[in-house]
PDB file of N, CA and C in Angstrom:
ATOM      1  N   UNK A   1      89.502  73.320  84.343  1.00  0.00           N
ATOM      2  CA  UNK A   1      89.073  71.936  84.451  1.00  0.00           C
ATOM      3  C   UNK A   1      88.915  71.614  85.930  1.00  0.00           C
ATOM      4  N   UNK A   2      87.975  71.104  85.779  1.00  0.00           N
ATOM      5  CA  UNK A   2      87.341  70.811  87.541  1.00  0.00           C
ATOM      6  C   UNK A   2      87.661  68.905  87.730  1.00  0.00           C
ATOM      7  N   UNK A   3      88.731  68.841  88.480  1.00  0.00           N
ATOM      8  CA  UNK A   3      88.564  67.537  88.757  1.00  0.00           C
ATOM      9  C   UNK A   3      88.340  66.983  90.075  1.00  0.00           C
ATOM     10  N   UNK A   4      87.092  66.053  90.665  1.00  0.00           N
ATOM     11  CA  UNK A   4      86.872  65.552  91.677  1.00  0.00           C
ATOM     12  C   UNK A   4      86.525  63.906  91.722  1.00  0.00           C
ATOM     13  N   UNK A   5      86.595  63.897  92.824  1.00  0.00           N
ATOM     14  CA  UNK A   5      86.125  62.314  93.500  1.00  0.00           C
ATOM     15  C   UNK A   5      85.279  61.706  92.739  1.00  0.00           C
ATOM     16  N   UNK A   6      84.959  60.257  92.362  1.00  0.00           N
ATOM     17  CA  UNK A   6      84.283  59.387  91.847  1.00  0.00           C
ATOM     18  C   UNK A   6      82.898  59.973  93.006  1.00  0.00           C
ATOM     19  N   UNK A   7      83.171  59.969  94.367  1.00  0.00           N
ATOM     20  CA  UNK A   7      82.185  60.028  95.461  1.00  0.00           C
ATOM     21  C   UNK A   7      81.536  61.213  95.720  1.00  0.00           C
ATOM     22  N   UNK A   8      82.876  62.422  95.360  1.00  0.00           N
ATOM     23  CA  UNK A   8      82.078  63.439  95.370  1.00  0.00           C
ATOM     24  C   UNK A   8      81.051  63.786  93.949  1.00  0.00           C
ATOM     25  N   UNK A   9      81.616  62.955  92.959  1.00  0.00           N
ATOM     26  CA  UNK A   9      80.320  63.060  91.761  1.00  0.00           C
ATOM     27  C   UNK A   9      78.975  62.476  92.505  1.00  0.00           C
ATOM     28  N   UNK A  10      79.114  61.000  92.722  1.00  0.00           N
ATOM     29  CA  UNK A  10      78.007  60.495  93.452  1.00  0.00           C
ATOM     30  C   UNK A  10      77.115  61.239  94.160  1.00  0.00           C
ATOM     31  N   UNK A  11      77.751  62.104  95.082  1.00  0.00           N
ATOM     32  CA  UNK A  11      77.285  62.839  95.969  1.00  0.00           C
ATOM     33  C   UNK A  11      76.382  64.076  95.512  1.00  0.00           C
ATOM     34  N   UNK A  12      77.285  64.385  94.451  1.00  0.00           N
ATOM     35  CA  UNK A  12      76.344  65.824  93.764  1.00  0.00           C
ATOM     36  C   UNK A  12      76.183  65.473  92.378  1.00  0.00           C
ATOM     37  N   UNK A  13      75.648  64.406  92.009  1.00  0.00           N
ATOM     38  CA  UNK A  13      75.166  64.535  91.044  1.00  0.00           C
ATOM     39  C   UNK A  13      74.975  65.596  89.742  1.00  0.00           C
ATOM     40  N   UNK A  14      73.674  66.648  90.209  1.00  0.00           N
ATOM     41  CA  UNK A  14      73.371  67.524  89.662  1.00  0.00           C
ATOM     42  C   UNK A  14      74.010  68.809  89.709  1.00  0.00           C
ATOM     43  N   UNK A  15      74.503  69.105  90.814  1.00  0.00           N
ATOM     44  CA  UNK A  15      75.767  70.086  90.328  1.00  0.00           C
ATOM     45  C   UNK A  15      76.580  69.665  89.221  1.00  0.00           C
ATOM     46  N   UNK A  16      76.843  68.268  89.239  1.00  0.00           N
ATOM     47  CA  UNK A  16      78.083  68.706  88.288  1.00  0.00           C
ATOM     48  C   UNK A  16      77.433  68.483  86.758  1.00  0.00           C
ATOM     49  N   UNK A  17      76.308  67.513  86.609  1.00  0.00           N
ATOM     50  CA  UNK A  17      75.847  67.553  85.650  1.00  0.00           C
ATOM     51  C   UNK A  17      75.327  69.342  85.002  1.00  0.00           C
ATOM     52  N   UNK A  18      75.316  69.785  85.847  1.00  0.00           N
ATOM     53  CA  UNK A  18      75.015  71.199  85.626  1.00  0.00           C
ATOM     54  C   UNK A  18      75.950  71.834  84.945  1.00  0.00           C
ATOM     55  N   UNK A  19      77.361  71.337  85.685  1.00  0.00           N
ATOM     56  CA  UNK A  19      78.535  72.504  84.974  1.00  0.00           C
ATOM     57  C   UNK A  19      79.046  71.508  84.105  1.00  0.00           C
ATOM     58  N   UNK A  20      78.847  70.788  83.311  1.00  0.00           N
ATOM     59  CA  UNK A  20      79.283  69.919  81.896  1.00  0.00           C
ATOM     60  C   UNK A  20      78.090  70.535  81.106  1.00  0.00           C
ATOM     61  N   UNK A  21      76.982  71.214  81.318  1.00  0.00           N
ATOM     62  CA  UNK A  21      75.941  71.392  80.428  1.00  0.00           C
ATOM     63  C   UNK A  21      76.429  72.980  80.594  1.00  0.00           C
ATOM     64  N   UNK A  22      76.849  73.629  81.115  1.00  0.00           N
ATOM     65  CA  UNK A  22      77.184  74.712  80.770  1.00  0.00           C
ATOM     66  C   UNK A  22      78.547  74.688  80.329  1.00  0.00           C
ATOM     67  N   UNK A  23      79.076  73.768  79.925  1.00  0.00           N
ATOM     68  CA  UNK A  23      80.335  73.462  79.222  1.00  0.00           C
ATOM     69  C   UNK A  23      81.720  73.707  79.654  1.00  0.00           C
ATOM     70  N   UNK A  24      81.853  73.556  81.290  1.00  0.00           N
ATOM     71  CA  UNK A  24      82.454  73.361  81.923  1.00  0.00           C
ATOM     72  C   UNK A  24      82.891  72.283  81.993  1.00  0.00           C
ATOM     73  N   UNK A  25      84.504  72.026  81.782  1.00  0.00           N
ATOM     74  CA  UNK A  25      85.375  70.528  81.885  1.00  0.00           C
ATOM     75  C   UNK A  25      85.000  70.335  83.606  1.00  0.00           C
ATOM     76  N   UNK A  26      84.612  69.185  83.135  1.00  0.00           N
ATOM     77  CA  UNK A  26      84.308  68.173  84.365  1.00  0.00           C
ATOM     78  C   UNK A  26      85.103  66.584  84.601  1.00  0.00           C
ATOM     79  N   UNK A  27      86.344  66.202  85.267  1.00  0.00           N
ATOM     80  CA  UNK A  27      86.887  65.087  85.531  1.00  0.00           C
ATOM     81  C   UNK A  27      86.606  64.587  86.539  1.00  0.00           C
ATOM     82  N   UNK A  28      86.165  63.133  86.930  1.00  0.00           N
ATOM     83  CA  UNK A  28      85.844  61.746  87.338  1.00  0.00           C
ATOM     84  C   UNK A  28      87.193  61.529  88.004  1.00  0.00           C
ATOM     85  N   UNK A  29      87.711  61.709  88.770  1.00  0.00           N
ATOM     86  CA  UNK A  29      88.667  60.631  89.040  1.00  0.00           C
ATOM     87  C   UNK A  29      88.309  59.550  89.638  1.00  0.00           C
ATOM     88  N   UNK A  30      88.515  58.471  89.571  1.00  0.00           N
ATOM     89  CA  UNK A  30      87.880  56.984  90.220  1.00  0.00           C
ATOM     90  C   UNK A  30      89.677  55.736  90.571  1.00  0.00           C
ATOM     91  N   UNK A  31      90.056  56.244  91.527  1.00  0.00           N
ATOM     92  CA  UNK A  31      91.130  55.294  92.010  1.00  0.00           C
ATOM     93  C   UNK A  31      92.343  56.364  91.408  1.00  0.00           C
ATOM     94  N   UNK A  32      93.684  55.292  91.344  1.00  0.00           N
ATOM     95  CA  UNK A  32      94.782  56.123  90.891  1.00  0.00           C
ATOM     96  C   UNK A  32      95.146  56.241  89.459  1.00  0.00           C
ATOM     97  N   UNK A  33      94.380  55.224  88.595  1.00  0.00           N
ATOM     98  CA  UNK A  33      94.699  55.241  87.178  1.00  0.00           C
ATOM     99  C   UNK A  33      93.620  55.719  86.099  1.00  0.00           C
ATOM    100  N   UNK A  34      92.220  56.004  87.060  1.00  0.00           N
ATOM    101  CA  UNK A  34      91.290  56.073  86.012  1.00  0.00           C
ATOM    102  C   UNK A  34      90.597  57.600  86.052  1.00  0.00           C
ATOM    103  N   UNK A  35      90.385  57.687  85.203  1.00  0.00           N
ATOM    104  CA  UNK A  35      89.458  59.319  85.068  1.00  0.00           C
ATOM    105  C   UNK A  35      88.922  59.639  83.770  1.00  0.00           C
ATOM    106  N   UNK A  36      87.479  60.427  84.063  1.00  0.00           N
ATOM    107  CA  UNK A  36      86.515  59.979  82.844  1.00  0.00           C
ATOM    108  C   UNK A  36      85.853  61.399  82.758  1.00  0.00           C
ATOM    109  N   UNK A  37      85.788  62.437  81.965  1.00  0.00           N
ATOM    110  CA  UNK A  37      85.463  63.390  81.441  1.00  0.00           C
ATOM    111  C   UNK A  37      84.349  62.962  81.436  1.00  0.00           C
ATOM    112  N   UNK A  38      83.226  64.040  81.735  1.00  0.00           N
ATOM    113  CA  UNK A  38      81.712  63.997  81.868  1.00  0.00           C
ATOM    114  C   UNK A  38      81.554  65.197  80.382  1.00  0.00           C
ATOM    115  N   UNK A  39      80.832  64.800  79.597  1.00  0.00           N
ATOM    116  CA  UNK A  39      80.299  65.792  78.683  1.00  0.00           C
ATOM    117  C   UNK A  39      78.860  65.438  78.116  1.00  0.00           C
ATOM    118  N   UNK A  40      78.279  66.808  78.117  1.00  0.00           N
ATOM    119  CA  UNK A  40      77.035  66.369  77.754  1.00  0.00           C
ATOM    120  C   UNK A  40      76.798  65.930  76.152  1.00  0.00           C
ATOM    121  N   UNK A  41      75.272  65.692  75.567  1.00  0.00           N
ATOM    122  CA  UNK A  41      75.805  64.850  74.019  1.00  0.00           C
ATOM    123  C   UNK A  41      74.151  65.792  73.663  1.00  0.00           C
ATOM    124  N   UNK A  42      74.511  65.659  72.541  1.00  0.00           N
ATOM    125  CA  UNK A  42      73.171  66.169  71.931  1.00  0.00           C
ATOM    126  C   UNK A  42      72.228  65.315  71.041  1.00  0.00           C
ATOM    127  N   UNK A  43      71.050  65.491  70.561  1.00  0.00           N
ATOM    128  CA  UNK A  43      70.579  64.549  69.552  1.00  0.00           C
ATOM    129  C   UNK A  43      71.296  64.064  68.128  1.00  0.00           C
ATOM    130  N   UNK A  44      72.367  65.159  67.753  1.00  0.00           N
ATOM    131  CA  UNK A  44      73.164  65.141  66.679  1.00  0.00           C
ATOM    132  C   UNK A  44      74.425  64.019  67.064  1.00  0.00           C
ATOM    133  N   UNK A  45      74.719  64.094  68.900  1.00  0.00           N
ATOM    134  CA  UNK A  45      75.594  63.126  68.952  1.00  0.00           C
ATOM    135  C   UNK A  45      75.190  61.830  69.012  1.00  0.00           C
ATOM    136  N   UNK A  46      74.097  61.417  68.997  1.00  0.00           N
ATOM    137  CA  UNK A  46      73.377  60.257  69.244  1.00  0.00           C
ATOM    138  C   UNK A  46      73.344  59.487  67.894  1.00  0.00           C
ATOM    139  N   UNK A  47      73.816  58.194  68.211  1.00  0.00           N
ATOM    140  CA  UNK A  47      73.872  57.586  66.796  1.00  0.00           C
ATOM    141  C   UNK A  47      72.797  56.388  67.241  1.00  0.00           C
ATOM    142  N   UNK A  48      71.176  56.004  66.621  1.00  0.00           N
ATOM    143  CA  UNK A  48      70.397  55.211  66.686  1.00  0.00           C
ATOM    144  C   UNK A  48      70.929  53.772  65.681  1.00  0.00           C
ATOM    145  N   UNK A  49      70.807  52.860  66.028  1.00  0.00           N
ATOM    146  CA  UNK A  49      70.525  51.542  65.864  1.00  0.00           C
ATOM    147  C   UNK A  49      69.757  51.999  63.917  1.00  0.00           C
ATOM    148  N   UNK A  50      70.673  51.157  62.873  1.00  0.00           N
ATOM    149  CA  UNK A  50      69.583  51.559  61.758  1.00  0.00           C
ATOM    150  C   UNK A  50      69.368  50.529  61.594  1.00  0.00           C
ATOM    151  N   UNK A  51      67.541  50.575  60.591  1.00  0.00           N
ATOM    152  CA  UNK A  51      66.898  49.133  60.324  1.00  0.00           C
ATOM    153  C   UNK A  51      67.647  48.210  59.848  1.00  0.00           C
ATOM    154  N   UNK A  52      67.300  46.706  59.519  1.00  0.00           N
ATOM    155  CA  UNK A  52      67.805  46.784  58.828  1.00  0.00           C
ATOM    156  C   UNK A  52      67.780  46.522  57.518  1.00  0.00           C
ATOM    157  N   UNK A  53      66.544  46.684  57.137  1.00  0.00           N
ATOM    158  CA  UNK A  53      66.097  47.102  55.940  1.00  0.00           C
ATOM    159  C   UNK A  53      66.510  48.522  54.965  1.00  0.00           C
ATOM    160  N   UNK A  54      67.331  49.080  56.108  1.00  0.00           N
ATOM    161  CA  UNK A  54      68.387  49.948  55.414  1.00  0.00           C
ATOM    162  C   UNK A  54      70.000  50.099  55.226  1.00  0.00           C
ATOM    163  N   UNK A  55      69.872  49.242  56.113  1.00  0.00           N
ATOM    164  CA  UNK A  55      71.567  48.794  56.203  1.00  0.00           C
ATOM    165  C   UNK A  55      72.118  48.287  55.351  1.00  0.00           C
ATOM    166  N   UNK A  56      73.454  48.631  54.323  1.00  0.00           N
ATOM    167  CA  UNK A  56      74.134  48.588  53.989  1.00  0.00           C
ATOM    168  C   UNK A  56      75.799  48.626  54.067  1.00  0.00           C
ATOM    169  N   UNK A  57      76.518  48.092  53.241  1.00  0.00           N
ATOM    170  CA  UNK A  57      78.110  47.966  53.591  1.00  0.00           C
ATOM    171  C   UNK A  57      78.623  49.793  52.853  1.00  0.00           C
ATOM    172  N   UNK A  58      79.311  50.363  54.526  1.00  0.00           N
ATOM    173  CA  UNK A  58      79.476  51.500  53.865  1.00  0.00           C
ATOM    174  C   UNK A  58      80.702  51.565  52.799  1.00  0.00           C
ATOM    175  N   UNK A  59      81.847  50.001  52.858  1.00  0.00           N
ATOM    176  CA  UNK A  59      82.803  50.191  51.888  1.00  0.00           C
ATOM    177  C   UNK A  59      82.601  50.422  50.827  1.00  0.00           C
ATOM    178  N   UNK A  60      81.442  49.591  50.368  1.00  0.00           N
ATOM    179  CA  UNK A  60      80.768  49.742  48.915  1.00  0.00           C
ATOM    180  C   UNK A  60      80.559  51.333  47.999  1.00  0.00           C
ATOM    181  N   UNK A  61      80.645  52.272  49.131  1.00  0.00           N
ATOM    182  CA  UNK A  61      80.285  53.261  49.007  1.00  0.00           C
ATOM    183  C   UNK A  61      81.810  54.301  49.169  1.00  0.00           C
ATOM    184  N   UNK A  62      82.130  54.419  50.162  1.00  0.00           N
ATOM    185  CA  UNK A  62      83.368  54.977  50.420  1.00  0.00           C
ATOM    186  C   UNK A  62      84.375  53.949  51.400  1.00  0.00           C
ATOM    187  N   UNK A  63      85.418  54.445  50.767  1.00  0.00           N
ATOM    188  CA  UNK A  63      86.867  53.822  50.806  1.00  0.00           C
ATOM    189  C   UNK A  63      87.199  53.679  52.890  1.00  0.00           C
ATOM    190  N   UNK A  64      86.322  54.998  53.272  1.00  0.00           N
ATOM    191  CA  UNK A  64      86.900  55.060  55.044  1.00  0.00           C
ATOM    192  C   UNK A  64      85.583  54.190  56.042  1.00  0.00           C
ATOM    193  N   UNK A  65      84.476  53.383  55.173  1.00  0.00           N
ATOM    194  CA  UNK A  65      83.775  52.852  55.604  1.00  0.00           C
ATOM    195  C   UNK A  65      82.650  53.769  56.522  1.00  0.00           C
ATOM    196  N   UNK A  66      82.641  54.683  56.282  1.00  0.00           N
ATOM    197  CA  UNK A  66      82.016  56.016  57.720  1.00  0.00           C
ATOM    198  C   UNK A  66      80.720  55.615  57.680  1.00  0.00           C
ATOM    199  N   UNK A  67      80.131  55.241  58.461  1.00  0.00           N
ATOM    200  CA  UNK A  67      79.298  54.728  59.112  1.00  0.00           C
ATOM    201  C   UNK A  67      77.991  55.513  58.664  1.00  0.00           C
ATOM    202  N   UNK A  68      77.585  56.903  58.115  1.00  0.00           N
ATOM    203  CA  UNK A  68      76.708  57.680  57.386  1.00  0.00           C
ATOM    204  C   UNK A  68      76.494  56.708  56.217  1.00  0.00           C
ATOM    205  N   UNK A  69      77.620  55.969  55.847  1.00  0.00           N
ATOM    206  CA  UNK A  69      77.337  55.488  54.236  1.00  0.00           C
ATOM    207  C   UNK A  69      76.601  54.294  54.373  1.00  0.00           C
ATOM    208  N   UNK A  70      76.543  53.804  55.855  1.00  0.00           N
ATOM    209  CA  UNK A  70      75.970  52.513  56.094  1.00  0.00           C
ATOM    210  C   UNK A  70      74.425  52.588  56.208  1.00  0.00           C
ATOM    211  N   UNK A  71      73.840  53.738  55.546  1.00  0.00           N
ATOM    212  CA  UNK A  71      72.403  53.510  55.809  1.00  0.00           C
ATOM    213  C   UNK A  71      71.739  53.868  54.366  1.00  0.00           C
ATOM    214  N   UNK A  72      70.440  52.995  53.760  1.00  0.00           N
ATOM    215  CA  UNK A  72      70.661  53.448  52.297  1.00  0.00           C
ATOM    216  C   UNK A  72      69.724  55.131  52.509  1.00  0.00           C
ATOM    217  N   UNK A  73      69.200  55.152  53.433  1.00  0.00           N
ATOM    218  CA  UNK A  73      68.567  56.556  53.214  1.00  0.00           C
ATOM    219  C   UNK A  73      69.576  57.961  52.905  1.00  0.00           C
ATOM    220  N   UNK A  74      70.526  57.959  54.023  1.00  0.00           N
ATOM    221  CA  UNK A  74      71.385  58.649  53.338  1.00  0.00           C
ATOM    222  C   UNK A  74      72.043  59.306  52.625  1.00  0.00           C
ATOM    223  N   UNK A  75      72.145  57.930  51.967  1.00  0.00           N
ATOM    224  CA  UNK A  75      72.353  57.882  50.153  1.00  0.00           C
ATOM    225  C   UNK A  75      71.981  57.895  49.365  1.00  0.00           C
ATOM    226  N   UNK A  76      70.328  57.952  49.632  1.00  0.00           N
ATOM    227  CA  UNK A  76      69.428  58.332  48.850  1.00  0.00           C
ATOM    228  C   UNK A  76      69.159  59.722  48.500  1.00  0.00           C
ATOM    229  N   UNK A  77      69.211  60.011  50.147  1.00  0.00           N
ATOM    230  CA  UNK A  77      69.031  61.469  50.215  1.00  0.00           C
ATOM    231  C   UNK A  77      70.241  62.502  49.580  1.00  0.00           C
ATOM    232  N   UNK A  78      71.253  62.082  49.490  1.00  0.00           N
ATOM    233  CA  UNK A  78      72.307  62.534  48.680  1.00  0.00           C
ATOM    234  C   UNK A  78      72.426  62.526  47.067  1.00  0.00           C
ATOM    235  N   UNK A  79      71.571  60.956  46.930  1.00  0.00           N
ATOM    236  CA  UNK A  79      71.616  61.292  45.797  1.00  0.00           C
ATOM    237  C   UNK A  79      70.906  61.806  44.556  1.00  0.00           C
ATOM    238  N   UNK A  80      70.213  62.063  45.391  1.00  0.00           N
ATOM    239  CA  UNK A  80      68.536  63.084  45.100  1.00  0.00           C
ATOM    240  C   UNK A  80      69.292  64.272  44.713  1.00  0.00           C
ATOM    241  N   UNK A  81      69.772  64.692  45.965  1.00  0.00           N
ATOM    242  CA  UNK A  81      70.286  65.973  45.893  1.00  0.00           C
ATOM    243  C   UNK A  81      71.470  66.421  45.088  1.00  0.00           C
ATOM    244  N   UNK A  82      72.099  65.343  44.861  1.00  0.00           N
ATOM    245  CA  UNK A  82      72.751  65.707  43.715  1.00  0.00           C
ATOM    246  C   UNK A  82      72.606  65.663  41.862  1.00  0.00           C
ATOM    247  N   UNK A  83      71.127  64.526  41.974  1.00  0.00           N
ATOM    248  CA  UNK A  83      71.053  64.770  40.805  1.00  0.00           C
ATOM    249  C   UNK A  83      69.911  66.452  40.917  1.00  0.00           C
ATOM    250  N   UNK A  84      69.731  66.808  41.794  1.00  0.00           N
ATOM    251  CA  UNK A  84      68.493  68.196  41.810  1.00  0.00           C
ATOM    252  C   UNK A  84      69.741  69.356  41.576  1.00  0.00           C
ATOM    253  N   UNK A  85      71.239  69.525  41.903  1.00  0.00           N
ATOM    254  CA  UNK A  85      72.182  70.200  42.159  1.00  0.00           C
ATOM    255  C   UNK A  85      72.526  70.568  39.697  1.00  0.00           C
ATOM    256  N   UNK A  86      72.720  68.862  39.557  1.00  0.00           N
ATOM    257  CA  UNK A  86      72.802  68.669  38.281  1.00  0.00           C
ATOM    258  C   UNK A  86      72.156  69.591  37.268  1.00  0.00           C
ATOM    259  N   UNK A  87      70.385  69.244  38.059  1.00  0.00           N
ATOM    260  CA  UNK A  87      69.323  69.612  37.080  1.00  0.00           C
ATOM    261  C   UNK A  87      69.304  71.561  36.999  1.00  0.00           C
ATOM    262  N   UNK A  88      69.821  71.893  38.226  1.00  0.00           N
ATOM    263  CA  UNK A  88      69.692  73.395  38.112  1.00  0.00           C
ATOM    264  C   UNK A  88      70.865  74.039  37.831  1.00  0.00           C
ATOM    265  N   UNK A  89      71.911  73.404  37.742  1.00  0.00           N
ATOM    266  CA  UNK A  89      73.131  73.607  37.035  1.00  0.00           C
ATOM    267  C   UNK A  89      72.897  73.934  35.364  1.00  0.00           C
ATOM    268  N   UNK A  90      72.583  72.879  34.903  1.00  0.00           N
ATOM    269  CA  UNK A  90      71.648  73.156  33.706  1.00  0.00           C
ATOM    270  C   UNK A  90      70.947  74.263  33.039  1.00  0.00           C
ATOM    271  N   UNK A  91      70.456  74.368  34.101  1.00  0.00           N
ATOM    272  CA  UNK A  91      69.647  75.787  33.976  1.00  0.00           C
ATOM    273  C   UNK A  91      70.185  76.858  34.504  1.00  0.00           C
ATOM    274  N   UNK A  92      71.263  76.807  34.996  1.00  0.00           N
ATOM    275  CA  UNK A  92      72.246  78.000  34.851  1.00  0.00           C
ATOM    276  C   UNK A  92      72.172  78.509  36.420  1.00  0.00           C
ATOM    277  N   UNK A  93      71.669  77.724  37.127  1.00  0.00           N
ATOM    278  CA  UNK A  93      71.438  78.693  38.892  1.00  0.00           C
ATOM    279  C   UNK A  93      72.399  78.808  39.505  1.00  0.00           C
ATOM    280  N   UNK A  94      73.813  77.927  39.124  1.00  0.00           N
ATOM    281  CA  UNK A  94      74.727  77.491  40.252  1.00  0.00           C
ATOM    282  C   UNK A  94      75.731  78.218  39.145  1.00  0.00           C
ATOM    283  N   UNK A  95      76.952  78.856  40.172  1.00  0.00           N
ATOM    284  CA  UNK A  95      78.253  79.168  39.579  1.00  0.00           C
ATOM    285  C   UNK A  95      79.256  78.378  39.420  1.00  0.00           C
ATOM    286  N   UNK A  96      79.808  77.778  38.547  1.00  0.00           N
ATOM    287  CA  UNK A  96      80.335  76.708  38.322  1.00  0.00           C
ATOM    288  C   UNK A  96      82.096  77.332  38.645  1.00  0.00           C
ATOM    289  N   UNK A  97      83.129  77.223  39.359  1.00  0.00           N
ATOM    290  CA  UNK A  97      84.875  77.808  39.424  1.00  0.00           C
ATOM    291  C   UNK A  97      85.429  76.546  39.461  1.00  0.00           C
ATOM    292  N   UNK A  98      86.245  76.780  38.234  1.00  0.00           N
ATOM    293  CA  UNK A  98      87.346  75.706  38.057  1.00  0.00           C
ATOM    294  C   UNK A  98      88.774  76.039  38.458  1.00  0.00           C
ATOM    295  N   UNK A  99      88.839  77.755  38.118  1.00  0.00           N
ATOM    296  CA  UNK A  99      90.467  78.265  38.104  1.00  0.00           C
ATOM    297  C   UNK A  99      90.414  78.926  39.053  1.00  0.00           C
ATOM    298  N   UNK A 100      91.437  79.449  39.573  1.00  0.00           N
ATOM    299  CA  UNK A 100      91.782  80.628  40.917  1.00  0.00           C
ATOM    300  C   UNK A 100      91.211  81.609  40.267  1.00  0.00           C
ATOM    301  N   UNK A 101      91.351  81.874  38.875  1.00  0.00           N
ATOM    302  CA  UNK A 101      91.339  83.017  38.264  1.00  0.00           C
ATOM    303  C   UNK A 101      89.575  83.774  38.061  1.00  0.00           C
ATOM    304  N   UNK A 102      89.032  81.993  37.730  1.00  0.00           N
ATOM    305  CA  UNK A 102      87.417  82.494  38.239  1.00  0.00           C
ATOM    306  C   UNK A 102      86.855  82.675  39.157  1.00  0.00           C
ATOM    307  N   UNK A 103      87.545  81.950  40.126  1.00  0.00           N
ATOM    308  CA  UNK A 103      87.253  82.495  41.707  1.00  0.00           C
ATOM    309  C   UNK A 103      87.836  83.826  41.925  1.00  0.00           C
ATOM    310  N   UNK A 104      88.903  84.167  41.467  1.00  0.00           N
ATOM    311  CA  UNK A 104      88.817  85.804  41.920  1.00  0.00           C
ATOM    312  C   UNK A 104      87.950  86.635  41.497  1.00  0.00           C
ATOM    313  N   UNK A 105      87.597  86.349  40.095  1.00  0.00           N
ATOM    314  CA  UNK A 105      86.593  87.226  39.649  1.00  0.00           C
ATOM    315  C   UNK A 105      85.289  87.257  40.111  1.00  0.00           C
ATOM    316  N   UNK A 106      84.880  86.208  40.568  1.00  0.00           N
ATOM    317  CA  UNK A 106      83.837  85.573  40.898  1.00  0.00           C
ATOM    318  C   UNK A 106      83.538  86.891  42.309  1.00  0.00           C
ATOM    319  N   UNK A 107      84.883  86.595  43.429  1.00  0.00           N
ATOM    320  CA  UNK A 107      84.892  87.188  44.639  1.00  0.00           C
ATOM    321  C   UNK A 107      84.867  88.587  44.376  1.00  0.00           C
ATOM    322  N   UNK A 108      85.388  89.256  43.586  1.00  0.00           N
ATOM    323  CA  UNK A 108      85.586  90.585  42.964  1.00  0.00           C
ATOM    324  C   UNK A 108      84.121  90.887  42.235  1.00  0.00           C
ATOM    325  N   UNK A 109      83.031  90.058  42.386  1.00  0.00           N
ATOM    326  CA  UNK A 109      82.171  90.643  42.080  1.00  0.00           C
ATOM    327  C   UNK A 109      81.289  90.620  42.838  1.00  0.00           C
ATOM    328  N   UNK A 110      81.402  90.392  44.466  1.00  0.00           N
ATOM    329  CA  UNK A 110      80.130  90.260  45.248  1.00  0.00           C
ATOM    330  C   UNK A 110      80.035  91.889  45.953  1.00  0.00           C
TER     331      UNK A 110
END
């Protein structure tokens, strides 16, 4: 873990943005009480603003409120996929294990 100056970040910028993107711990110190981990974020960490023509209450949905449940696409898209999971179940595509005992056999046969 690399920790420097509020000033020496200022100063080098792009060095250090460099070594947080190569996933190098990078610490901020700024005075005597504060310090702020630099990490880079990806498009997966990025959470956009939803319409709100899709917005919904995620309690309605699940008990921990998670914020995925707050959009109806989502849940659409889930629940597509689970009635498509249903429909080929049906038809025999999916292996269904209830017991340890079918899961061993199950594993004992790959």
């Amino acid at each position: 873990m690399l920790v420097i100056s509020s000033r020496e970040f200022r100063d080098n910028l792009a060095q250090y943005f460099d070594l947080a993107d190569s996933r190098k711990d990078v610490v901020i110190q700024r005075g005597k009480n504060k310090a702020y981990r630099l990490l880079p974020i990806s498009e997966d960490d990025y959470v956009a603003p939803i319409p709100a023509e899709y917005l919904c209450n995620p309690f309605d949905i699940s008990p921990s409120g998670d914020m995925f449940w707050a959009d109806k696409r989502n849940v659409e898209k889930l629940e597509k996929a689970i009635e498509q999971w249903e429909k080929d179940k049906k038809k025999g595509k999916h292996t269904v294990i209830s017991t340890d005992e079918e899961l061993h056999q199950f594993l004992d046969s790959l």
